[in-house]
Protein backbone atom coordinates (compact mmCIF):
# COMPACT_ATOMS: atom_id res chain seq x y z
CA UNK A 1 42.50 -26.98 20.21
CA UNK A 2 42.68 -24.46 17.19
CA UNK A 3 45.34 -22.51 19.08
CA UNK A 4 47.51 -26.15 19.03
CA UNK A 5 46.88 -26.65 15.48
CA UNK A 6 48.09 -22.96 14.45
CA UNK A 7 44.48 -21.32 13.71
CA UNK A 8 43.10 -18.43 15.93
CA UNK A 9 40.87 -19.04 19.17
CA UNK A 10 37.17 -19.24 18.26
CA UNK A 11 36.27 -16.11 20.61
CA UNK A 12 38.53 -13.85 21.44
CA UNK A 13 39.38 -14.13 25.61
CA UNK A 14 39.86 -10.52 26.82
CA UNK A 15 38.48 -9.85 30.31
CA UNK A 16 37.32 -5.89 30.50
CA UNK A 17 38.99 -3.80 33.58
CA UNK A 18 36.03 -4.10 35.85
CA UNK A 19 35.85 -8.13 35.91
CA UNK A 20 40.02 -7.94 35.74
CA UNK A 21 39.62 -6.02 38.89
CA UNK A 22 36.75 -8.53 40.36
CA UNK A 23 39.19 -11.34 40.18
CA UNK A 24 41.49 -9.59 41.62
CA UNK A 25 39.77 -8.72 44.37
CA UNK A 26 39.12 -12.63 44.59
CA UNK A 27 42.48 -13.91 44.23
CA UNK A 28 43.70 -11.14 47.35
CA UNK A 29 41.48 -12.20 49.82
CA UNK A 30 41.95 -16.17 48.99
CA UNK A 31 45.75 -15.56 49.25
CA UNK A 32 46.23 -12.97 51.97
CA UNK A 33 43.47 -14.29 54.35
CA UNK A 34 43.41 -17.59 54.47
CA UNK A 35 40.69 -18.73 56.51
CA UNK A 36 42.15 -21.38 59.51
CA UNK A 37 40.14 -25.30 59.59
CA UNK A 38 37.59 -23.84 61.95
CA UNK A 39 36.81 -20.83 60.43
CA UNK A 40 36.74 -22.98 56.97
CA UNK A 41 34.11 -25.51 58.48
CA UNK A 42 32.33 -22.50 60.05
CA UNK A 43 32.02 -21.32 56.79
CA UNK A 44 30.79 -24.27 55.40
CA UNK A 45 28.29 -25.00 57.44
CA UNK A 46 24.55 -23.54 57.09
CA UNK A 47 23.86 -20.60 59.54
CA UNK A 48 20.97 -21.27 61.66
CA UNK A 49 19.21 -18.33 63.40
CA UNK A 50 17.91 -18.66 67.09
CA UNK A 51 14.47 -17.67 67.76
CA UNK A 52 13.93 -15.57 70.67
């Protein structure tokens, strides 16, 4: 809004190198890997462990 109306941001918006490189990280695997419909709903669903 202040940006729109020719003032300065309220906080300043600079990510540091290590949460840069976080979202990075991120934005690789969601693009490069995409998981296929079952592996999605596999995903999705809560992992219940057997009892032996």
């Amino acid at each position: 809004m202040n940006r729109s109306m020719g003032f300065g941001d309220l906080y300043p918006f600079d990510l540091v190198a290590r949460v840069r490189r976080k979202l990075g990280f991120v934005h690789d695997i969601v693009t490069h890997a995409p998981l296929t419909l079952e592996e999605q709903i596999a995903a999705a669903r809560p992992q219940i462990e057997e009892r032996t």
